[in-house]
Protein backbone atom coordinates (compact mmCIF):
# COMPACT_ATOMS: atom_id res chain seq x y z
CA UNK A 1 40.54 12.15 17.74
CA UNK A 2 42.29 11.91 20.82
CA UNK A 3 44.99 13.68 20.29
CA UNK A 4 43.29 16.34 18.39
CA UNK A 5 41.43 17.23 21.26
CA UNK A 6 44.61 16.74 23.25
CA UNK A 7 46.32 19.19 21.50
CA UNK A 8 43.66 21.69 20.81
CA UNK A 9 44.09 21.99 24.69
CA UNK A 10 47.73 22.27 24.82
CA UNK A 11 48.80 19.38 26.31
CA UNK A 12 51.50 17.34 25.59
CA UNK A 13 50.97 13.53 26.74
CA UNK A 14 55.35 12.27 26.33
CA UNK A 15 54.23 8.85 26.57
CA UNK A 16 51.90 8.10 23.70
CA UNK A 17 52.66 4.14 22.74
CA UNK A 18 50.60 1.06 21.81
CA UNK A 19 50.45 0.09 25.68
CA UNK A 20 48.41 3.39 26.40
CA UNK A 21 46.11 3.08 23.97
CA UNK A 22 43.03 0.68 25.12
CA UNK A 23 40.38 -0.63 22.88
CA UNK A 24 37.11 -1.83 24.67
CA UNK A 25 33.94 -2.81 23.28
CA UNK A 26 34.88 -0.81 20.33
CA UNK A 27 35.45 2.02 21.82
CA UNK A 28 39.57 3.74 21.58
CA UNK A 29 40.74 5.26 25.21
CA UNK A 30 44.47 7.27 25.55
CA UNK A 31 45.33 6.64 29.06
CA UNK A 32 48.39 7.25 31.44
CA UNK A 33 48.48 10.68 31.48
CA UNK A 34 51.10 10.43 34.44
CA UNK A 35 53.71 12.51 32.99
CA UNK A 36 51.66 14.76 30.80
CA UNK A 37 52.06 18.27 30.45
CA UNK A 38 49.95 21.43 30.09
CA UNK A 39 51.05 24.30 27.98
CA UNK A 40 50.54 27.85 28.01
CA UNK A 41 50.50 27.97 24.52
CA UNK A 42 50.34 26.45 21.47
CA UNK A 43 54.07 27.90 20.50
CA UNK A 44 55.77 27.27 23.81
CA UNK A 45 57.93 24.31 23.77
CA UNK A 46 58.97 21.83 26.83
CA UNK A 47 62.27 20.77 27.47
CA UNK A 48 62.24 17.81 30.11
CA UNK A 49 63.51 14.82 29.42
CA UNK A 50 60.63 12.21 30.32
CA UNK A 51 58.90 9.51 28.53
CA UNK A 52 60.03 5.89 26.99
CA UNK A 53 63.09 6.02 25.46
CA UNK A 54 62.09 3.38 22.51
CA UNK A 55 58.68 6.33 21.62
CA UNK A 56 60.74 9.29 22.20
CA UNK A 57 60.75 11.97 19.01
CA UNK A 58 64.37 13.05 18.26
CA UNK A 59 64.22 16.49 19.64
CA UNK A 60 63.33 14.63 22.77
CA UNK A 61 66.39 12.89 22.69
CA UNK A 62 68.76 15.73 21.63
CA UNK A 63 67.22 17.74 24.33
CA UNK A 64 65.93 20.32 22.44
CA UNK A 65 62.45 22.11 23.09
CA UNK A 66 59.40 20.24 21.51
CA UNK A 67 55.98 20.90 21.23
CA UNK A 68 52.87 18.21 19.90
CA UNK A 69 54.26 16.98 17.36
CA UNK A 70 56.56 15.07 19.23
CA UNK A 71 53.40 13.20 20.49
CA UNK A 72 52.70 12.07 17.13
CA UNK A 73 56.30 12.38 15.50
């Protein structure tokens, strides 16, 4: 649900991993939105190269330009 809403709003988190995800009481937080990014669009794509290199989608890592899906990739 998080990253629906996330992405519904344009913006790209580039660090989504297991340590930014917090479980409480039941409840599921995203969190360290440090080096998040807003978009214009949904089409327009980023091209910085930022995040954990271990999480990062390929077109990350190629330097090409990615949108959500690398989020989730």
């Amino acid at each position: 649900m998080a990253t629906v809403y996330m992405h519904k709003n344009k913006i790209l988190h580039r660090d989504l991993k297991t340590s930014n995800i917090f479980l409480k009481n039941g409840n599921i937080k995203v969190g360290d939105f440090g080096i998040s990014r807003s978009l214009a669009t949904t089409e327009e794509l980023a091209t910085t190269f930022i995040g954990t290199p271990y999480y990062m989608s390929p077109e990350v890592l190629k330097y090409e330009g990615y949108n959500n899906k690398s989020d989730i990739w």
